[in-house]
Protein backbone atom coordinates (compact mmCIF):
# COMPACT_ATOMS: atom_id res chain seq x y z
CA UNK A 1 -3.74 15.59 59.42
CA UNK A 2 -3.64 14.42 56.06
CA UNK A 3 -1.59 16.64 53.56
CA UNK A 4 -3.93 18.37 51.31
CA UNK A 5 -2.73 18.81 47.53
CA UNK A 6 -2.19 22.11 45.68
CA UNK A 7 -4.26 22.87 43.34
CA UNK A 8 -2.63 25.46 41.07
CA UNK A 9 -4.34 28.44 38.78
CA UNK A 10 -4.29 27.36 35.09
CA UNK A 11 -2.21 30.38 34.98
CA UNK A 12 0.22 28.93 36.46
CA UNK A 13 1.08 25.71 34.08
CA UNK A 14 0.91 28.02 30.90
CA UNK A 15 3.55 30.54 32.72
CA UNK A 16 6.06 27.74 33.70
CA UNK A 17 5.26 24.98 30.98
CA UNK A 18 4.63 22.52 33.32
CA UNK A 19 1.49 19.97 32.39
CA UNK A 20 -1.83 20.34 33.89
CA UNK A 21 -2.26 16.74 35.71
CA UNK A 22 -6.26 17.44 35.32
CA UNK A 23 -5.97 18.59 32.03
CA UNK A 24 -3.93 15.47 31.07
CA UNK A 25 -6.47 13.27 32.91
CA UNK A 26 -9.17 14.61 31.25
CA UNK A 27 -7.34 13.87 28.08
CA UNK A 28 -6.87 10.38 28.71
CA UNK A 29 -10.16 9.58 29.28
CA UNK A 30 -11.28 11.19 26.60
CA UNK A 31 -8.62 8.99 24.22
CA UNK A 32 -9.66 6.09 26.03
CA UNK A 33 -13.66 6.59 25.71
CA UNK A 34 -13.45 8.43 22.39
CA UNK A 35 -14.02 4.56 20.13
CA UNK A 36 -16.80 3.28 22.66
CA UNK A 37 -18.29 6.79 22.17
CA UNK A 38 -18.42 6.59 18.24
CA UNK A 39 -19.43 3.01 18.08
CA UNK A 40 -22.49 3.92 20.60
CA UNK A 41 -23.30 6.58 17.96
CA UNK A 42 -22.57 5.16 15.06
CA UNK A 43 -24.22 1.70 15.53
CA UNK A 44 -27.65 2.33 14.12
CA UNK A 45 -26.41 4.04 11.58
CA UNK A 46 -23.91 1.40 10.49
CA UNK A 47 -26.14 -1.79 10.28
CA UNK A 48 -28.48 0.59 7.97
CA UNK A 49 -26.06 1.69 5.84
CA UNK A 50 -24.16 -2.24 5.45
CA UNK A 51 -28.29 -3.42 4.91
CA UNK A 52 -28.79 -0.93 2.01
CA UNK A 53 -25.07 -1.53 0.23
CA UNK A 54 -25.90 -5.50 0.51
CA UNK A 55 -27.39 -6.10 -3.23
CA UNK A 56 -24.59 -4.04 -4.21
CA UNK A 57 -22.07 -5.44 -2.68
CA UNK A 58 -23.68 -8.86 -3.82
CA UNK A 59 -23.44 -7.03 -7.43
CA UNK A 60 -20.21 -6.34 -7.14
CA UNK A 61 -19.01 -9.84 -6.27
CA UNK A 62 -20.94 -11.12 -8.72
CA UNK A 63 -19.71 -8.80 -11.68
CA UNK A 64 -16.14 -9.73 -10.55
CA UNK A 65 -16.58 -13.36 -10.06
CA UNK A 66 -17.71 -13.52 -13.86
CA UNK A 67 -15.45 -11.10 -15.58
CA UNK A 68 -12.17 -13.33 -13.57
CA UNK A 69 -13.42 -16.35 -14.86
CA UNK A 70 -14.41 -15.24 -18.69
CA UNK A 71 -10.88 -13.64 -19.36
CA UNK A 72 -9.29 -15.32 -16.92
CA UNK A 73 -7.75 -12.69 -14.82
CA UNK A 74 -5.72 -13.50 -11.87
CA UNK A 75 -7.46 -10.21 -9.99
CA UNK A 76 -9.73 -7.05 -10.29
CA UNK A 77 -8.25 -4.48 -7.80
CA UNK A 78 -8.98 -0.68 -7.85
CA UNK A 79 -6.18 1.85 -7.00
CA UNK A 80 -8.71 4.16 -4.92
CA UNK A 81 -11.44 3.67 -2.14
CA UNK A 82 -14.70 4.33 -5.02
CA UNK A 83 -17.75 3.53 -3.82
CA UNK A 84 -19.56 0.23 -4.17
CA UNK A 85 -21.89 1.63 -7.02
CA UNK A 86 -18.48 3.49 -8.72
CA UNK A 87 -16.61 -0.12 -9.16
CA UNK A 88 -20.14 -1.85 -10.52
CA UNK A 89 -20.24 0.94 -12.82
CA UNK A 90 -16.57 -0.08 -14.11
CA UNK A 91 -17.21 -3.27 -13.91
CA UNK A 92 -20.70 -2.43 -16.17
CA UNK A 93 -18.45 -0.53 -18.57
CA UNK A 94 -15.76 -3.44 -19.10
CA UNK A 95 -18.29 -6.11 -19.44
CA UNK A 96 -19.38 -4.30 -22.85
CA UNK A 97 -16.53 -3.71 -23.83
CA UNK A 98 -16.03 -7.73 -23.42
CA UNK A 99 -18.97 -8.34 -25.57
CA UNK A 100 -18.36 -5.91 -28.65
CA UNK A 101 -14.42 -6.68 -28.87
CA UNK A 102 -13.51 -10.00 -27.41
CA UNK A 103 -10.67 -10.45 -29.45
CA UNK A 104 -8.84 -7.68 -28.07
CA UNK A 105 -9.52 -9.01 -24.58
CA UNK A 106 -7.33 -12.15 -25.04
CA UNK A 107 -4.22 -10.65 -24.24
CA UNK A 108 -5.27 -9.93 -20.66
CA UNK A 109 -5.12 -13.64 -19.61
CA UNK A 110 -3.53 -14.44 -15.91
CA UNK A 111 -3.56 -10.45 -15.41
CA UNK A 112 -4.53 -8.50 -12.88
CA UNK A 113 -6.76 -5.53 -14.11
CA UNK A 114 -6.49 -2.57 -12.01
CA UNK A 115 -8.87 0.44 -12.05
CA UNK A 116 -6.72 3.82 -12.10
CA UNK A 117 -6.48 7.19 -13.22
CA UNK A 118 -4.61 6.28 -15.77
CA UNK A 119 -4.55 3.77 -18.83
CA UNK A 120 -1.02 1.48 -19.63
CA UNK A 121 0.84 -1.58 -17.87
CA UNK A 122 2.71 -0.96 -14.20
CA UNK A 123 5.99 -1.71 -13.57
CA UNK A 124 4.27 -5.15 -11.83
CA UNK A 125 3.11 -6.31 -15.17
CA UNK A 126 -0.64 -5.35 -14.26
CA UNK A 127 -2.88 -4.02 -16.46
CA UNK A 128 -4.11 -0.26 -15.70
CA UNK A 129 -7.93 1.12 -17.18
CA UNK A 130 -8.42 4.45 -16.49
CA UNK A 131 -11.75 5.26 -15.13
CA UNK A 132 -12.03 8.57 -17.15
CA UNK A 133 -11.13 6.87 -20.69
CA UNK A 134 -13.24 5.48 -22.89
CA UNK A 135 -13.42 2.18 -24.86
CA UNK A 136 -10.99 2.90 -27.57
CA UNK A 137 -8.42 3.53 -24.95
CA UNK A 138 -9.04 0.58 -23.12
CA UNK A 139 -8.89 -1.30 -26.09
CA UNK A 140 -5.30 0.40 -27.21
CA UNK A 141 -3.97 -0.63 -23.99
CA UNK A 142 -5.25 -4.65 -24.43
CA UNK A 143 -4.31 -4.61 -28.39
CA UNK A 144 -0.49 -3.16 -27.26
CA UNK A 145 -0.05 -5.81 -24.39
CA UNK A 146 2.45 -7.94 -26.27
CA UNK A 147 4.81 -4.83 -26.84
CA UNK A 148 4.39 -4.19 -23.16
CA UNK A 149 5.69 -7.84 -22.67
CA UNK A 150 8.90 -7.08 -24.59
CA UNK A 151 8.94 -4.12 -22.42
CA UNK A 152 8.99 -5.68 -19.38
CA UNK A 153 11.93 -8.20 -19.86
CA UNK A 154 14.02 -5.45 -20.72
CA UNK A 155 13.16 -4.00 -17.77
CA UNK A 156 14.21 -6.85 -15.75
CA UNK A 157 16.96 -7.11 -17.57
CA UNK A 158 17.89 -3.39 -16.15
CA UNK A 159 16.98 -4.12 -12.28
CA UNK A 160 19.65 -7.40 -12.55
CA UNK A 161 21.97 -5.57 -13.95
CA UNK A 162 21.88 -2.66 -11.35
CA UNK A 163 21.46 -5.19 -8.82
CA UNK A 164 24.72 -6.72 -10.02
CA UNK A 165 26.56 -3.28 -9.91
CA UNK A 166 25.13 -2.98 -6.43
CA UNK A 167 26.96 -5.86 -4.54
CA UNK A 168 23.84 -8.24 -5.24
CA UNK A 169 21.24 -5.70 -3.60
CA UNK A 170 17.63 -6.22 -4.98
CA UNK A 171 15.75 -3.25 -6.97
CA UNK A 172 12.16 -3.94 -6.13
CA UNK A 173 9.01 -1.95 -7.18
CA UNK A 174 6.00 -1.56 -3.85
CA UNK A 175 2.95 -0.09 -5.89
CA UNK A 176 1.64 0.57 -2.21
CA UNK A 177 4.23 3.11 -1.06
CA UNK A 178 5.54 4.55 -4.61
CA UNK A 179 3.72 6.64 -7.06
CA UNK A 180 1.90 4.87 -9.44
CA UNK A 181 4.11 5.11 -12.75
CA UNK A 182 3.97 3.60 -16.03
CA UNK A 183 6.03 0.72 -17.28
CA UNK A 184 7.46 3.29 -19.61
CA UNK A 185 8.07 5.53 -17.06
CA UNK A 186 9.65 3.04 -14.51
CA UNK A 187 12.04 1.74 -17.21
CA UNK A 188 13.03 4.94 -18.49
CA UNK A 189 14.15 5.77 -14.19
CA UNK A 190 16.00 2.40 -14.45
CA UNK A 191 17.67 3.41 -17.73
CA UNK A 192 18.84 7.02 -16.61
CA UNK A 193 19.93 5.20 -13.19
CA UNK A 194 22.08 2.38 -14.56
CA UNK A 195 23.79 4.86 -16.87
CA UNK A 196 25.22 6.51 -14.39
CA UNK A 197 26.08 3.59 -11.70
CA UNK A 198 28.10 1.91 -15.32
CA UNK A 199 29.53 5.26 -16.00
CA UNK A 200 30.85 5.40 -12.01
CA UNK A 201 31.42 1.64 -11.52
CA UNK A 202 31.43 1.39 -7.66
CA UNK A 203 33.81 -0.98 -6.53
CA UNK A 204 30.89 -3.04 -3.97
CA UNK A 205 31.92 -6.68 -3.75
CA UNK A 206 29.68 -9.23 -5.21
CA UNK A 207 27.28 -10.55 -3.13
CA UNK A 208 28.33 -8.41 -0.62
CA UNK A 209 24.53 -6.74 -0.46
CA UNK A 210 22.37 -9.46 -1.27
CA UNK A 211 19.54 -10.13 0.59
CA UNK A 212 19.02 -5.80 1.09
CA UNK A 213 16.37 -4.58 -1.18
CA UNK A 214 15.91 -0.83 -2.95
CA UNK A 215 12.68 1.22 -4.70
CA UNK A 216 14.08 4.08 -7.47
CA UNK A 217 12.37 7.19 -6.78
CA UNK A 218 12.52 10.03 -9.00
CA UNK A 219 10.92 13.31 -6.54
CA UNK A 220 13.59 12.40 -3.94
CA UNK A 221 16.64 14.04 -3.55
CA UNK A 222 18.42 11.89 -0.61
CA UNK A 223 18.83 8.79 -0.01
CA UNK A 224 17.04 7.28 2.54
CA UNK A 225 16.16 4.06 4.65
CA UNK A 226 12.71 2.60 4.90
CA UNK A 227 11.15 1.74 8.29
CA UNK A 228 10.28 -1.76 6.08
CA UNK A 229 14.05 -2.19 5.84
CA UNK A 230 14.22 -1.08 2.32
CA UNK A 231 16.55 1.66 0.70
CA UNK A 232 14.90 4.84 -1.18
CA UNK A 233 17.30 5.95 -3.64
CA UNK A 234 16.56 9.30 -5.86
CA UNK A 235 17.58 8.28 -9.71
CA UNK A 236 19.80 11.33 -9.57
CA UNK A 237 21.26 10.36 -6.26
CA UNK A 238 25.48 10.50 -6.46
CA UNK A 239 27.28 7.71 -6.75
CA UNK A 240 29.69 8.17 -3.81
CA UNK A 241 26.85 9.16 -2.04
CA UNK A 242 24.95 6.30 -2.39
CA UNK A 243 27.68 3.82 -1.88
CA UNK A 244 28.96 5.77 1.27
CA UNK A 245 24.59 5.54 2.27
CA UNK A 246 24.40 1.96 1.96
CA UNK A 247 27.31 0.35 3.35
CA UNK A 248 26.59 2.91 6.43
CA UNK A 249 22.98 1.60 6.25
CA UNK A 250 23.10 -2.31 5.49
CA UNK A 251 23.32 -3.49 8.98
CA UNK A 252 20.14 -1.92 10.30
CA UNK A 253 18.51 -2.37 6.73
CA UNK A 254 18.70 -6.10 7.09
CA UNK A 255 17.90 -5.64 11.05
CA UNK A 256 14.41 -3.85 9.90
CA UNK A 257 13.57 -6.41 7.17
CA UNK A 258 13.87 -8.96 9.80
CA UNK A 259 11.59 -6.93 12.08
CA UNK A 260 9.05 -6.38 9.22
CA UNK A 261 8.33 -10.05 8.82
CA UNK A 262 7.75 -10.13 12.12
CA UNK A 263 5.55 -7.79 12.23
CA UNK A 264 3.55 -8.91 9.50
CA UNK A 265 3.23 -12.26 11.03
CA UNK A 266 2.14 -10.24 14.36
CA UNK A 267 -0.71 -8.15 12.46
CA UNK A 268 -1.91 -11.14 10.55
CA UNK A 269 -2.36 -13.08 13.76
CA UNK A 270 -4.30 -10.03 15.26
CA UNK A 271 -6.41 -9.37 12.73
CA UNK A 272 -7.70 -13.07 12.33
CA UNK A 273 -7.54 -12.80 16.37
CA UNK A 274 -9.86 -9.89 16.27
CA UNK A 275 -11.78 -10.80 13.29
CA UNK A 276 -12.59 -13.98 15.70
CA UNK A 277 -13.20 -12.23 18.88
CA UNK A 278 -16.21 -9.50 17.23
CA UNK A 279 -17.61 -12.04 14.87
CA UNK A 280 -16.68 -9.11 12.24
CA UNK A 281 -17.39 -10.75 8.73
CA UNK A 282 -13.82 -8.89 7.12
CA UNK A 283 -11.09 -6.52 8.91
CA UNK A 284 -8.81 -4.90 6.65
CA UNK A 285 -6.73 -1.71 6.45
CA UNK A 286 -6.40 1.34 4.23
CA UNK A 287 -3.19 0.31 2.28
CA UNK A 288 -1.78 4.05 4.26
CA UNK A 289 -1.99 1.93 7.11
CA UNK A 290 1.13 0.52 8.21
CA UNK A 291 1.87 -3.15 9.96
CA UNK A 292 2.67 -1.07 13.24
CA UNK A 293 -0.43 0.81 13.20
CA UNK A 294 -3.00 -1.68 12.43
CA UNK A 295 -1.01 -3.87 15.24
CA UNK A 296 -1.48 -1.40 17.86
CA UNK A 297 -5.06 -0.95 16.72
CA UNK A 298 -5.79 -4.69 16.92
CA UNK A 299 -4.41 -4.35 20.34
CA UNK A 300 -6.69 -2.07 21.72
CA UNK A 301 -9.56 -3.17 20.00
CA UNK A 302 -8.90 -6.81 21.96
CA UNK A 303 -8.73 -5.16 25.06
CA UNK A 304 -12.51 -4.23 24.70
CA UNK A 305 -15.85 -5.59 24.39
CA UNK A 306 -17.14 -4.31 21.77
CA UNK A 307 -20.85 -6.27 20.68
CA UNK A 308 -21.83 -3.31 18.24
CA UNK A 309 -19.01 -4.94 15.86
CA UNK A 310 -20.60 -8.10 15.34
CA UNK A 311 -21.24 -9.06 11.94
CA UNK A 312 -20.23 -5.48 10.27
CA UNK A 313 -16.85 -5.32 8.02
């Protein structure tokens, strides 16, 4: 006869700890059916809202397209997820601004405007525009843009010099992962961090790091290393400390840079793969995403046929 299998009392996996194999079944096939589920429910809903946001999306390119090209920006970017009408309302609000002051506006050449909660120049030489300010802030901002510029070759003045303290290691600024600071305030953590490596001198050898890459961050209190392969150091971090961290760390720092370009070469492939495969007309990610996540999500999104995707972004 054919052996039978127990079937246990729920009781019985919640008193010993052991896993349910029907519960964990039933789990699995709800992970795996959970995106076919949402697209089947979502689908109608999804080509009506993309039909209604068309004109405004059209709007939206269109505003952009002609604000680039009449001050000659290099971008327009926006530092949240705003809605469609949101950024054609900014984009409304800087195009007047453009008519009744254009010769504050010719600072901004080759720029890259960014839409923020806050007004100034980032530490990557954009320009920031506040979304709750008004005109005479905005216009500030564009009138003090040659100050920033002296600004900002003192501050890379400040990341070479650390860099040279640091055996040749790179100080690098990723406006996706840090907070969003200031030039001011970025130089002024460079300042108060180079004043103390000078005051320490750490004996690295020249060179000795180059090729390893660091962001300053001033709410962290340990150092740490990135999953990107770079180093997090807190601006108050101890000297000994941080040399001790990073010769400890270089090895696998420079393994997981190597990995990262990888990995970006991996996720661009998939998404153009993808993009390809659903006839999707864009495929991006949240800029929380990481390169491992949206690869794995590429992944199972290929292993499906999906026809509700067609067209949709």
């Amino acid at each position: 006869m054919p052996s039978i299998p127990i079937k246990w009392d729920k009781t019985y996996y919640s008193f010993t700890g052991f896993k349910d194999p029907e519960e964990e079944l039933e789990q699995a096939q709800r992970v795996e059916t959970t995106l076919i589920s949402w697209l089947d429910d979502n689908e109608a809903n999804a080509e009506k809202k993309l039909k209604k946001s068309l004109p405004l999306r059209e709007e939206l390119e269109r505003l952009k397209f002609e604000l680039s090209h009449q001050l000659q920006l290099s971008d327009i970017r926006w530092q949240r997820s705003w809605g469609i009408a949101h950024r054609c309302s900014q984009l409304h609000s800087l195009g007047r601004l453009v008519q009744q002051r254009p010769e504050v506006l010719g600072n901004v050449k080759g720029h890259t405007l960014i839409f923020t909660d806050r007004s100034g120049m980032s530490p990557a030489g954009h320009v920031m525009l506040g979304t709750m300010d008004v005109h005479h802030q905005w216009t500030k901002i564009f009138e003090r843009l040659p100050n920033y510029y002296k600004l900002q070759k003192r501050m890379l003045f400040l990341e070479d010099r650390i860099s040279l303290l640091l055996g040749g290691i790179r100080v690098i600024y990723i406006e996706e992962l840090q907070p969003l600071l200031t030039l001011e305030e970025y130089y002024d953590n460079l300042d108060s961090f180079y004043n103390k490596l000078l005051d320490s001198r750490l004996p690295f050898h020249p060179r000795s790091l180059r090729g390893l890459q660091m962001i300053l961050e001033s709410d962290r209190y340990a150092p740490s290393l990135h999953e990107l392969g770079h180093f997090m150091i807190p601006t108050t971090c101890d000297p000994a400390t941080l040399q001790w961290f990073i010769i400890a760390k270089a090895q696998e720092a420079r393994e997981n840079l190597k990995r990262k370009e990888e990995m970006m070469l991996t996720e661009k492939e998939l998404i153009t793969t993808s993009t390809e495969k659903f006839s999707l007309d864009r495929l991006y990610k949240e800029p929380s995403i990481s390169s491992a996540q949206m690869i794995e999500c590429c992944k199972r999104l290929l292993q499906e046929s999906l026809p509700y995707l067609q067209e949709l972004i």
